[in-house]
C-alpha atoms as a PDB file:
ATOM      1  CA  UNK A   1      27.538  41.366 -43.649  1.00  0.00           C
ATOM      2  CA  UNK A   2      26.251  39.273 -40.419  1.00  0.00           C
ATOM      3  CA  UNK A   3      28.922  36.826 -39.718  1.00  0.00           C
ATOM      4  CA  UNK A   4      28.103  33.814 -37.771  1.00  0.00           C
ATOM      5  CA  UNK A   5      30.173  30.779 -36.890  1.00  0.00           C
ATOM      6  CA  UNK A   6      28.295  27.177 -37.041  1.00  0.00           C
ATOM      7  CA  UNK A   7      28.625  23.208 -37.261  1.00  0.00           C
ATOM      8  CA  UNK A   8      32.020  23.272 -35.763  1.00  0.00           C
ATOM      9  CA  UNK A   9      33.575  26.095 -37.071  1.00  0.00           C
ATOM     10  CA  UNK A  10      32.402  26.942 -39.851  1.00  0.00           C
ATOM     11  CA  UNK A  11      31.831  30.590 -41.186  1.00  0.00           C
ATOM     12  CA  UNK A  12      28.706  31.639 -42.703  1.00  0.00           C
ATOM     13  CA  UNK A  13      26.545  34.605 -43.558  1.00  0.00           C
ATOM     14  CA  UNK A  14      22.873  35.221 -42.254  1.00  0.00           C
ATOM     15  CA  UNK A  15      20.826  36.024 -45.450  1.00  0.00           C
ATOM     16  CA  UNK A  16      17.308  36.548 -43.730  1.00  0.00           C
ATOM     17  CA  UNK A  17      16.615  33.276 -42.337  1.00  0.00           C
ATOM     18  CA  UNK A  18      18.995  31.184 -44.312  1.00  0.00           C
ATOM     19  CA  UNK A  19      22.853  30.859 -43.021  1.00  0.00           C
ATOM     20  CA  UNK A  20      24.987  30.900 -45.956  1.00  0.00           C
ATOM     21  CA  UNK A  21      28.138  29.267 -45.905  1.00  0.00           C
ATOM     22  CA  UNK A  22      31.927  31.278 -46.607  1.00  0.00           C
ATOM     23  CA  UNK A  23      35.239  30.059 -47.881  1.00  0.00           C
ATOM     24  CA  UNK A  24      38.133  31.610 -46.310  1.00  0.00           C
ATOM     25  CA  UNK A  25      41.635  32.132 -47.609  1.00  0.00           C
ATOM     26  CA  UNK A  26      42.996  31.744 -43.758  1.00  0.00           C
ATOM     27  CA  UNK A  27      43.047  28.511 -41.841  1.00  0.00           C
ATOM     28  CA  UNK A  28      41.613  28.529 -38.482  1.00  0.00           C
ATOM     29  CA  UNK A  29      43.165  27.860 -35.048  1.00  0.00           C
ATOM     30  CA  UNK A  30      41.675  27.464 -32.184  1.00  0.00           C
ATOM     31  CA  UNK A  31      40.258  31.152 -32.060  1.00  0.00           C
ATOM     32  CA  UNK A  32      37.956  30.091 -35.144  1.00  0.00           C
ATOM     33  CA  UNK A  33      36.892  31.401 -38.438  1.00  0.00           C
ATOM     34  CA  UNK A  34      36.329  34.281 -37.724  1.00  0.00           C
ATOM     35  CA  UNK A  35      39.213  35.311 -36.268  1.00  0.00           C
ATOM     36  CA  UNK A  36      41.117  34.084 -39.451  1.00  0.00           C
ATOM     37  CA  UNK A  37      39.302  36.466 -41.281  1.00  0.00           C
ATOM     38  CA  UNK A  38      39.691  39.580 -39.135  1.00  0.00           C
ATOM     39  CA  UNK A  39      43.481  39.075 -38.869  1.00  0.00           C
ATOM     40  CA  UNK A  40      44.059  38.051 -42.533  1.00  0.00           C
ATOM     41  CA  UNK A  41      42.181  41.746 -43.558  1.00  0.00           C
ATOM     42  CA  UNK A  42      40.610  39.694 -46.601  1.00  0.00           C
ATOM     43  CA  UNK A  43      36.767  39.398 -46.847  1.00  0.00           C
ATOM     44  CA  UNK A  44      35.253  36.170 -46.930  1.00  0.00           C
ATOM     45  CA  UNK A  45      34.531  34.294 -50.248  1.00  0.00           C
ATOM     46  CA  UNK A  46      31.419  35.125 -52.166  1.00  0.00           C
ATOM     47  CA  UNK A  47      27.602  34.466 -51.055  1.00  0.00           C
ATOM     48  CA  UNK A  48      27.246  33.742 -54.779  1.00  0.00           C
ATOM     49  CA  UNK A  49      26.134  30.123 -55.199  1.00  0.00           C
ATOM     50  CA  UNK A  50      27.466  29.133 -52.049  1.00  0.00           C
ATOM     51  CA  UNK A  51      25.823  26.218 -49.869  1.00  0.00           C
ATOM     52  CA  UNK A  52      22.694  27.525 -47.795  1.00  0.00           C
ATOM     53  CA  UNK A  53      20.947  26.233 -45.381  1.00  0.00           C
ATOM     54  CA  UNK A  54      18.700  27.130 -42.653  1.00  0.00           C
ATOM     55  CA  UNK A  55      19.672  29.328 -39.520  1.00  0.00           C
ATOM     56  CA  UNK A  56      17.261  26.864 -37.703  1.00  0.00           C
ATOM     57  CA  UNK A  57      18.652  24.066 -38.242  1.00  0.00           C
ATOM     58  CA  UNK A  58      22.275  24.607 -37.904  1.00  0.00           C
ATOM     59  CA  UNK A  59      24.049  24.820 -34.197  1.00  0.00           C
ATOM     60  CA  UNK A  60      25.581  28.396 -34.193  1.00  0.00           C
ATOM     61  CA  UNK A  61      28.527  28.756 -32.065  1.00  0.00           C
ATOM     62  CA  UNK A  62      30.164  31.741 -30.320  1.00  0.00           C
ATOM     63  CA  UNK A  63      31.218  33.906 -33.324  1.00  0.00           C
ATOM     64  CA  UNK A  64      35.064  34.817 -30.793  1.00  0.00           C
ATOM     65  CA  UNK A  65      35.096  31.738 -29.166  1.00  0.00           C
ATOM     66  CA  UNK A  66      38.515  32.688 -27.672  1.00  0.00           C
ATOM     67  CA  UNK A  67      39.531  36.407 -28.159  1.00  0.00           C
ATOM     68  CA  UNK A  68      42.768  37.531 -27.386  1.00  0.00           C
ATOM     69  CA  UNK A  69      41.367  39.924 -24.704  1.00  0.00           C
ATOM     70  CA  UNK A  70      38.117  41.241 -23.487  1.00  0.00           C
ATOM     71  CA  UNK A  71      38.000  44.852 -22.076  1.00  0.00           C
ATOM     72  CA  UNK A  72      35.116  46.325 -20.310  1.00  0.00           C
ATOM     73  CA  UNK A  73      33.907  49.925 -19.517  1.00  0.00           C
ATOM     74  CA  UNK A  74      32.575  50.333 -15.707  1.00  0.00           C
ATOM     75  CA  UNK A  75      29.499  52.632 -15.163  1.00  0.00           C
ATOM     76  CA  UNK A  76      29.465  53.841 -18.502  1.00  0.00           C
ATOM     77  CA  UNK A  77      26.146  55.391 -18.694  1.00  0.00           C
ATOM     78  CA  UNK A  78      24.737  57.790 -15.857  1.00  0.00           C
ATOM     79  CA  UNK A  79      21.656  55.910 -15.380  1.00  0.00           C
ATOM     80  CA  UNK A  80      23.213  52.792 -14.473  1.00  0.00           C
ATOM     81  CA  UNK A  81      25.772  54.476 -12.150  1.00  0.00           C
ATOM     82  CA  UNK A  82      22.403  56.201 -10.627  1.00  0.00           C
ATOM     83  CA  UNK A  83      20.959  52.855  -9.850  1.00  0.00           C
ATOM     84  CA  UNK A  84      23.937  51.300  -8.185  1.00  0.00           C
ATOM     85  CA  UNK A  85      24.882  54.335  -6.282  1.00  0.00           C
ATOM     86  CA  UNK A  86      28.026  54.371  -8.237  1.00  0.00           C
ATOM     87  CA  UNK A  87      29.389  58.190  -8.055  1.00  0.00           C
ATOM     88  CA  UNK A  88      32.463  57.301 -10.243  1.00  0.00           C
ATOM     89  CA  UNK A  89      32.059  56.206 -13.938  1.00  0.00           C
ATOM     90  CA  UNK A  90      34.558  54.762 -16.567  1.00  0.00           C
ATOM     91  CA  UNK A  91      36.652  58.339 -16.829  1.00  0.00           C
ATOM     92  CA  UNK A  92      37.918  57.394 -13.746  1.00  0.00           C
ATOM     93  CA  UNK A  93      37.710  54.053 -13.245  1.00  0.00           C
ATOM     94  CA  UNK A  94      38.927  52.819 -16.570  1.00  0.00           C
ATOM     95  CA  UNK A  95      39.035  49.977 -18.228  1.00  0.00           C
ATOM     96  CA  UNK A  96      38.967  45.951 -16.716  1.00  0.00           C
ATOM     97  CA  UNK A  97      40.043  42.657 -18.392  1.00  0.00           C
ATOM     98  CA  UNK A  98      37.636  39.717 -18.223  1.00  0.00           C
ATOM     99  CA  UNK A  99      38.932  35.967 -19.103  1.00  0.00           C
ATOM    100  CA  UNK A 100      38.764  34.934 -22.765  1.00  0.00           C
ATOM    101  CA  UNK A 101      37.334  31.605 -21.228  1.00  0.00           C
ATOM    102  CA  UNK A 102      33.988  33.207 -20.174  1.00  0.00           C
ATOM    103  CA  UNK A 103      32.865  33.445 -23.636  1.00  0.00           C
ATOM    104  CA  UNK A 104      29.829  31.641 -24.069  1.00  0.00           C
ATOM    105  CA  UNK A 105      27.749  31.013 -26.981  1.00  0.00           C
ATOM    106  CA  UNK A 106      24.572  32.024 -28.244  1.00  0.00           C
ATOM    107  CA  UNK A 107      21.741  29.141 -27.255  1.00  0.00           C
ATOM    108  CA  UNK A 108      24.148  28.697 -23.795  1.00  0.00           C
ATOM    109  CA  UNK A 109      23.538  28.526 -20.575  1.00  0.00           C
ATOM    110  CA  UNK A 110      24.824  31.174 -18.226  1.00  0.00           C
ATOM    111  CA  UNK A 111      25.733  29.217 -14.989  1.00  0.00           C
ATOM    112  CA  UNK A 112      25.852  31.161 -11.811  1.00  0.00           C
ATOM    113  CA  UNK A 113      28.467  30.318  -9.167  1.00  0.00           C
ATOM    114  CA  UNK A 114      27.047  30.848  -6.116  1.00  0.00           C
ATOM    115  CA  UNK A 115      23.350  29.869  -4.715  1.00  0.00           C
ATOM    116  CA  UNK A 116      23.350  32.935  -2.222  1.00  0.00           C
ATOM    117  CA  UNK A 117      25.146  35.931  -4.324  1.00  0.00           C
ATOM    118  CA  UNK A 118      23.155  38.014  -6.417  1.00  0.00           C
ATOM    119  CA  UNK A 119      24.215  37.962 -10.064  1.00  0.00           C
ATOM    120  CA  UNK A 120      22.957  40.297 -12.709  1.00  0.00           C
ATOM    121  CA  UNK A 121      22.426  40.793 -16.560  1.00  0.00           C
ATOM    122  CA  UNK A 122      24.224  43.509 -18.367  1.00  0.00           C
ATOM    123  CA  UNK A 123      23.426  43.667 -21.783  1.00  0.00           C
ATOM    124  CA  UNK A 124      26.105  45.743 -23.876  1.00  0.00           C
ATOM    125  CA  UNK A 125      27.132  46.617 -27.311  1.00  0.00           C
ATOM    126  CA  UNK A 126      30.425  44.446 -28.254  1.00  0.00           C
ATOM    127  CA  UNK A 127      33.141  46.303 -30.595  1.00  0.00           C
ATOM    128  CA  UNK A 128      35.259  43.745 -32.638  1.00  0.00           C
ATOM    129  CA  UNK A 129      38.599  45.236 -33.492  1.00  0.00           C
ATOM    130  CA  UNK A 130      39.584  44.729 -37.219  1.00  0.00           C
ATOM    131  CA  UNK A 131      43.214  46.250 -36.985  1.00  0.00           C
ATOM    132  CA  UNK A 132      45.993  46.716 -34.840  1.00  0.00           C
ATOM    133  CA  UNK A 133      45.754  50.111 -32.318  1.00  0.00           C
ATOM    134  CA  UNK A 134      47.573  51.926 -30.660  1.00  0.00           C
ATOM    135  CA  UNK A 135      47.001  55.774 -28.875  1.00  0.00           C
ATOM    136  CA  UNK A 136      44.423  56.025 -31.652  1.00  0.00           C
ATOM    137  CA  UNK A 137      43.241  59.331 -32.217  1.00  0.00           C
ATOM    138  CA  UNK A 138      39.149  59.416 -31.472  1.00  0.00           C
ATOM    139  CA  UNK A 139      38.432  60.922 -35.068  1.00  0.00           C
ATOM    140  CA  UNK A 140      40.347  57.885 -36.696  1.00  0.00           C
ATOM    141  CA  UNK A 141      39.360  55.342 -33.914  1.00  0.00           C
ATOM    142  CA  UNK A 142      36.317  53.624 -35.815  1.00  0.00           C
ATOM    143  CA  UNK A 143      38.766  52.978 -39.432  1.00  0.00           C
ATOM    144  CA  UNK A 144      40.118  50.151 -36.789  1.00  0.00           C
ATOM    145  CA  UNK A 145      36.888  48.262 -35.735  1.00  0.00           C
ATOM    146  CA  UNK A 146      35.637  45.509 -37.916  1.00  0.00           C
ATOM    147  CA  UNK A 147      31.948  45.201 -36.519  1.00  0.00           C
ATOM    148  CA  UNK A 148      29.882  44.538 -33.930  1.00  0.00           C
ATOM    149  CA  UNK A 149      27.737  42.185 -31.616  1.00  0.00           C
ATOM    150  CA  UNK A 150      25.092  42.032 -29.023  1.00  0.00           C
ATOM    151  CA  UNK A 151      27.404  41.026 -25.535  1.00  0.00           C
ATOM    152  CA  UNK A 152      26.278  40.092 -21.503  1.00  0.00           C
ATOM    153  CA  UNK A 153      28.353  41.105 -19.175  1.00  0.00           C
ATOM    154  CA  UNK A 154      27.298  38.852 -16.222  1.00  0.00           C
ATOM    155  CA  UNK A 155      28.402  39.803 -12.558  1.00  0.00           C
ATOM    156  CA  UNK A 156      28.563  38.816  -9.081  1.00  0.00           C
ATOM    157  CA  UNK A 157      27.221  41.282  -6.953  1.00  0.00           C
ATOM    158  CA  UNK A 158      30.018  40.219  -4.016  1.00  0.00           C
ATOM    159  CA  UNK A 159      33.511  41.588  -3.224  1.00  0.00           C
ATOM    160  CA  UNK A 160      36.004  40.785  -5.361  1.00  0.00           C
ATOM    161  CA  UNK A 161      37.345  42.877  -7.963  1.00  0.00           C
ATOM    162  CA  UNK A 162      35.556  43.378 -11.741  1.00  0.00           C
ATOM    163  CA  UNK A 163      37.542  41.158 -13.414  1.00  0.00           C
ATOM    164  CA  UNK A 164      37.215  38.085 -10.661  1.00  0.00           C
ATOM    165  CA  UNK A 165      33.451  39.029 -10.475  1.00  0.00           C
ATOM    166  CA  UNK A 166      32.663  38.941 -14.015  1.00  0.00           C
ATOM    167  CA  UNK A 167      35.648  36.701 -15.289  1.00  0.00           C
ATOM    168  CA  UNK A 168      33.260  33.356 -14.111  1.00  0.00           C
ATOM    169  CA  UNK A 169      33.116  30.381 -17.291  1.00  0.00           C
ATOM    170  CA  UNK A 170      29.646  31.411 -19.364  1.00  0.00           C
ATOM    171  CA  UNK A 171      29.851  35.267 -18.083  1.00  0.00           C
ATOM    172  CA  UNK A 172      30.338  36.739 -21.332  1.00  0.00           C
ATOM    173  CA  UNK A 173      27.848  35.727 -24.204  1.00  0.00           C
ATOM    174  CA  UNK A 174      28.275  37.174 -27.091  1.00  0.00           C
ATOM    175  CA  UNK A 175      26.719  37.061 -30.946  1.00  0.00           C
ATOM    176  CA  UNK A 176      24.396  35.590 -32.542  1.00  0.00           C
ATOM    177  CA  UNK A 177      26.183  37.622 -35.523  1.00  0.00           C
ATOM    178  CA  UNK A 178      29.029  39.609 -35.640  1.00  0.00           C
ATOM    179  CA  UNK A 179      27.536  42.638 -38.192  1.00  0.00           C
ATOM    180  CA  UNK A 180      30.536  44.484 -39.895  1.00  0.00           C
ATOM    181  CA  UNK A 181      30.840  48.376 -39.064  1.00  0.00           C
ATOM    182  CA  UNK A 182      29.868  49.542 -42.624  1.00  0.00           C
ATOM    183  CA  UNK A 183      26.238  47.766 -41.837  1.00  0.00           C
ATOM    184  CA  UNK A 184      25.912  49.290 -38.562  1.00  0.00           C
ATOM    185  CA  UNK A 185      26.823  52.872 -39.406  1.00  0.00           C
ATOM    186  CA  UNK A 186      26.560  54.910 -36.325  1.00  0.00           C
ATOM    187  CA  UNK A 187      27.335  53.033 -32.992  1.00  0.00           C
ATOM    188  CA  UNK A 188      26.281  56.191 -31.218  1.00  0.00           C
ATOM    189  CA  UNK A 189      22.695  55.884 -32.257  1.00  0.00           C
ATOM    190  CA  UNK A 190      21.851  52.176 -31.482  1.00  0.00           C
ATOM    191  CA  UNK A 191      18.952  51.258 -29.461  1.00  0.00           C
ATOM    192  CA  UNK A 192      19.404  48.601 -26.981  1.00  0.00           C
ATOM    193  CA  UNK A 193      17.129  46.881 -25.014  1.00  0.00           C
ATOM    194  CA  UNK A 194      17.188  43.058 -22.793  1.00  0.00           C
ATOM    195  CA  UNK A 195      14.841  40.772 -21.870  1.00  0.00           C
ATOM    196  CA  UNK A 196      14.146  38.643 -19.043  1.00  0.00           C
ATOM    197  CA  UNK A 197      11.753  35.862 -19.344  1.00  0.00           C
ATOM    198  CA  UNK A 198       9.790  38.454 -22.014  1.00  0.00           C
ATOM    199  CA  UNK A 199       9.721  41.411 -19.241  1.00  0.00           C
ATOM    200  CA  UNK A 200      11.921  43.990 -20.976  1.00  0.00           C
ATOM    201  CA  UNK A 201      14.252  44.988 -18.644  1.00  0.00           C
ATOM    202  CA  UNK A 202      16.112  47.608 -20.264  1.00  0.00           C
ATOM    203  CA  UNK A 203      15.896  50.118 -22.721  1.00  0.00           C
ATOM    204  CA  UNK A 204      18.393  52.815 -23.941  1.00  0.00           C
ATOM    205  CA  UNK A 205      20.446  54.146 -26.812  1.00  0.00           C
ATOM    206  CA  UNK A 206      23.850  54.215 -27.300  1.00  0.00           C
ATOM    207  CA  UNK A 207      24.126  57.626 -27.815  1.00  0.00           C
ATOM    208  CA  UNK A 208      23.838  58.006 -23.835  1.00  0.00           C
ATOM    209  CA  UNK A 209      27.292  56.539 -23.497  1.00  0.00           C
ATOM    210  CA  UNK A 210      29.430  58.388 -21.434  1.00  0.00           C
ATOM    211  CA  UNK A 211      32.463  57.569 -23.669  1.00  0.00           C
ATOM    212  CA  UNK A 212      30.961  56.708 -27.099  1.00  0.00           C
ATOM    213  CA  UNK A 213      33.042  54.505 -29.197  1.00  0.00           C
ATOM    214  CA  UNK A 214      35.428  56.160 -30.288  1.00  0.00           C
ATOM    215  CA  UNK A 215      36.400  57.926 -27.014  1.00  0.00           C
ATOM    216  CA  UNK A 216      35.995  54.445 -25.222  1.00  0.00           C
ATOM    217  CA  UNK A 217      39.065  52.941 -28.108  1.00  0.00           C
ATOM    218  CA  UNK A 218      41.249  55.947 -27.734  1.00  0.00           C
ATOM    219  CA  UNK A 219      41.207  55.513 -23.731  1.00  0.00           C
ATOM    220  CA  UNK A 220      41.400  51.896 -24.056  1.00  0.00           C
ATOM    221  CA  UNK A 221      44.612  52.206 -26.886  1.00  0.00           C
ATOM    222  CA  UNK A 222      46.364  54.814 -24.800  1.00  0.00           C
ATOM    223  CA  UNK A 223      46.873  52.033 -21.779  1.00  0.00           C
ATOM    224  CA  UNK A 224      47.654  48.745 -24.107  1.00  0.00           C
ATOM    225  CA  UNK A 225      47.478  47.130 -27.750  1.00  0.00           C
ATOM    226  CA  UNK A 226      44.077  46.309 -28.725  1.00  0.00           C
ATOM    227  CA  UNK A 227      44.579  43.493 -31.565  1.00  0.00           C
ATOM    228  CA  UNK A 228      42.770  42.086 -33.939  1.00  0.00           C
ATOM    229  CA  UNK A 229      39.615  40.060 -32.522  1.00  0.00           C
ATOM    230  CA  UNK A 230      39.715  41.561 -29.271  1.00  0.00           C
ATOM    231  CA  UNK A 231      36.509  42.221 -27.913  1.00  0.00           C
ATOM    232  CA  UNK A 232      35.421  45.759 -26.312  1.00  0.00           C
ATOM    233  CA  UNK A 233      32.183  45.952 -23.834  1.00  0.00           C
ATOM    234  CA  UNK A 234      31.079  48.932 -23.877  1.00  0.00           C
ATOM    235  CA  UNK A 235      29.157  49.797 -20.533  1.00  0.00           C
ATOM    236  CA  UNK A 236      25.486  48.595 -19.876  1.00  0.00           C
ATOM    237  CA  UNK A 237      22.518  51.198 -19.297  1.00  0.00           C
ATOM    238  CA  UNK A 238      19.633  51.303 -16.460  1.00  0.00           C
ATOM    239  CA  UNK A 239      17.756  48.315 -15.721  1.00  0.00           C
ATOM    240  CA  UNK A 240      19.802  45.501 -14.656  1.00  0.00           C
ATOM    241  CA  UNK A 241      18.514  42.998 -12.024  1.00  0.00           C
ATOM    242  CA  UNK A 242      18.898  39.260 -10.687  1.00  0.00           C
ATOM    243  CA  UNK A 243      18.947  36.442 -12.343  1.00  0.00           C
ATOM    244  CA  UNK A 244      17.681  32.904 -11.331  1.00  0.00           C
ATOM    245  CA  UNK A 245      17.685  29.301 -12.168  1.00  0.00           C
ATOM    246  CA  UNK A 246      15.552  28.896 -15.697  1.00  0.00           C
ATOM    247  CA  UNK A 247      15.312  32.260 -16.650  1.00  0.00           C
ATOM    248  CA  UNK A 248      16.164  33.322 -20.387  1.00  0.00           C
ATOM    249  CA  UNK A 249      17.835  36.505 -21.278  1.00  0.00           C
ATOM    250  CA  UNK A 250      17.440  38.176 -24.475  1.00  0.00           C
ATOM    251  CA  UNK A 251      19.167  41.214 -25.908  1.00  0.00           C
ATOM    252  CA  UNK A 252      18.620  42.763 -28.821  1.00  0.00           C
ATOM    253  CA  UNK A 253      20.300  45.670 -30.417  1.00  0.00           C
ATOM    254  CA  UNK A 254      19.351  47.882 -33.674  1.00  0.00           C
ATOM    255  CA  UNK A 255      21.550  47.153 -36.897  1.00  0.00           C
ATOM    256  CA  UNK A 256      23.263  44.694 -34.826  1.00  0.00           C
ATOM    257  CA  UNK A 257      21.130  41.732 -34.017  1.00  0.00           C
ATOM    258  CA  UNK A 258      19.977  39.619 -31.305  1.00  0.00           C
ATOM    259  CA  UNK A 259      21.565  37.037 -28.534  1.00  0.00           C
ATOM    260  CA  UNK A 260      19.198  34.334 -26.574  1.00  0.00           C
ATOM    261  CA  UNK A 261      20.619  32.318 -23.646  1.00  0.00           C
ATOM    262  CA  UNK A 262      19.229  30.406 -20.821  1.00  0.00           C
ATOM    263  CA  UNK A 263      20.496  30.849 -16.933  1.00  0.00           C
ATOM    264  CA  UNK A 264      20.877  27.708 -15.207  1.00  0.00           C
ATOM    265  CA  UNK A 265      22.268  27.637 -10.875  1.00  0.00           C
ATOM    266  CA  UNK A 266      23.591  23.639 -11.227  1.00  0.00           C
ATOM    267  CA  UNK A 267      26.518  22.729  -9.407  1.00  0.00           C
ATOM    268  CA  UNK A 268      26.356  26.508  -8.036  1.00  0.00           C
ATOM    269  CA  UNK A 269      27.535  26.313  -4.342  1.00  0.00           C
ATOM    270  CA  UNK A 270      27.445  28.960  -1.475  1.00  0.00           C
ATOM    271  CA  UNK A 271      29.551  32.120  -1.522  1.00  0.00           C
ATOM    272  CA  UNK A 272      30.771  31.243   2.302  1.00  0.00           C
ATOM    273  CA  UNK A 273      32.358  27.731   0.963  1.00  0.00           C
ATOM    274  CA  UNK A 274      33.956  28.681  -2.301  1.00  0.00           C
ATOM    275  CA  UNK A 275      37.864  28.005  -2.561  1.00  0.00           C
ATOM    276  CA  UNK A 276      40.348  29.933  -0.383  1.00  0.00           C
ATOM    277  CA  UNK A 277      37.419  31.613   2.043  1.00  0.00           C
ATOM    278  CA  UNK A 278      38.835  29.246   5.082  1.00  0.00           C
ATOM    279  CA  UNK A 279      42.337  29.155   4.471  1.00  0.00           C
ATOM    280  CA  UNK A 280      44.106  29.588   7.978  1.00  0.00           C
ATOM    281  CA  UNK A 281      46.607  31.766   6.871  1.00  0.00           C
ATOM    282  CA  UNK A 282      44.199  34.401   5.746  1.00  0.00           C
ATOM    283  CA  UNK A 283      42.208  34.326   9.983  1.00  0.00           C
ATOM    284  CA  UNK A 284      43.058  37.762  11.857  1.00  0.00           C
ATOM    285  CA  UNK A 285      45.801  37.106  14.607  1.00  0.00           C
ATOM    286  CA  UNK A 286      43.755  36.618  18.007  1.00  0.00           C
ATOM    287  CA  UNK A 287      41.122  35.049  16.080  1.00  0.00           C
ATOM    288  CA  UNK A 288      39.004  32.091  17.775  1.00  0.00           C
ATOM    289  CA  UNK A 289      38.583  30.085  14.638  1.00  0.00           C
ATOM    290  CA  UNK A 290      38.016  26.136  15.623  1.00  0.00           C
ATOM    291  CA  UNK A 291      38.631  25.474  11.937  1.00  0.00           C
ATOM    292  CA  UNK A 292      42.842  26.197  12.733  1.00  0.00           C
END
């Protein structure tokens, strides 16, 4: 199934163009339909005679809207460690948290910080975790994912560490549809490929990953808990680049689906005035700052 969340949280199934909605034997909280289904383990009520109505015209939300955790996987194809001059990749730079709050939903508007930083695209394939892991074995890594969805990992080209960098409100789109793992088959044979403005901007398959799926969930098991509903990004291939006020950013992934959002630079401010840069405390003794 393709599992999207709409109209204020409710859970439906796409059906071509048609979103039809699910009953579910879980209330929500605030981490949404969804969720209640992933950590209930019960499938969703039947499509059979259930209400339809048109993916158009319904407003589709952010299928995770707040996941318990969202790891990523640094340089994890060659190419893209090539093209930053990145000589380490994710076997030894691990894993990174971002912030559940940078989830944004398909339709959204990514909203860069800073008017003088560059910030790129990094389209990824998402892994939804459908059961509770721990030092999972790679060969039984993939019984313990429940699907998965097209992701952007957006990210500051500046300083800071990973997580600050790409941890920014609207950094981490992810849907439309969350497409359970017995519909996607495979992960390590998914082409994947992002848009900017209709200039593709990468193209790659999965199976390039330098830890594939299950490698990446064994690593990522052996250092903490991954629960159900977290979210796993799994590394972004060759082709990233800037991104600018009014641009759109498409990604699209085989068996998966697709994600569309819009980039907007409102209320973005200058990297030399954000919060904390002039703090006294942090000048160098014998420094000649006025500002003291």
């Amino acid at each position: 199934m393709r599992l999207v969340v709409f109209d204020g949280g409710r859970l439906g199934a796409l059906d071509g163009d048609d979103v039809v909605e699910l009953s579910i034997s879980r209330p929500p909280d605030h981490r949404g339909p969804l969720h209640a289904v992933i950590a209930s383990d019960s499938p969703p009520g039947s499509v059979a005679n259930a209400p339809r109505r048109r993916l158009a015209e319904v407003g589709v939300e952010a299928p995770l809207p707040q996941p318990g955790k969202i790891l990523g996987a640094p340089v994890n194809y060659i190419d893209h460690g090539n093209e930053m001059g990145e000589h380490h990749t994710v076997a030894q730079l691990g894993v990174f948290l971002k912030a559940p709050s940078s989830v944004l939903a398909p339709g959204g508007t990514i909203r860069l910080p800073y008017t003088d930083q560059r910030t790129d695209h990094e389209a990824e394939l998402a892994v939804v975790i459908g059961r509770t892991a721990r030092n999972l074995p790679p060969e039984r890594a993939l019984e313990h994912v429940f699907g998965y969805t097209c992701a952007l990992d957006i990210t500051v080209r500046s300083g800071e560490d990973r997580s600050t960098r790409k941890s920014f409100d609207t950094f981490t789109p992810l849907g439309t549809a969350v497409t359970t793992a017995d519909e996607v088959g495979d992960p390590g044979r998914l082409r994947i490929r992002s848009w900017v403005n209709g200039a593709l901007r990468q193209d790659a398959s999965t199976k390039d990953m330098i830890y594939g799926v299950p490698e990446l969930l064994a690593y990522a098991s052996s250092v903490m808990t991954l629960w159900p509903g977290d979210v796993i990004l799994t590394g972004t291939p060759a082709g990233v680049g800037p991104l600018t006020h009014g641009d759109t950013v498409t990604v699209e992934i085989g068996h998966v689906g697709r994600l569309d959002v819009t980039v907007s630079t409102a209320g973005a401010i200058d990297y030399a005035t954000r919060p904390g840069e002039r703090n006294p405390r942090l000048v160098p003794p014998g420094s000649r700052d006025s500002t003291i």
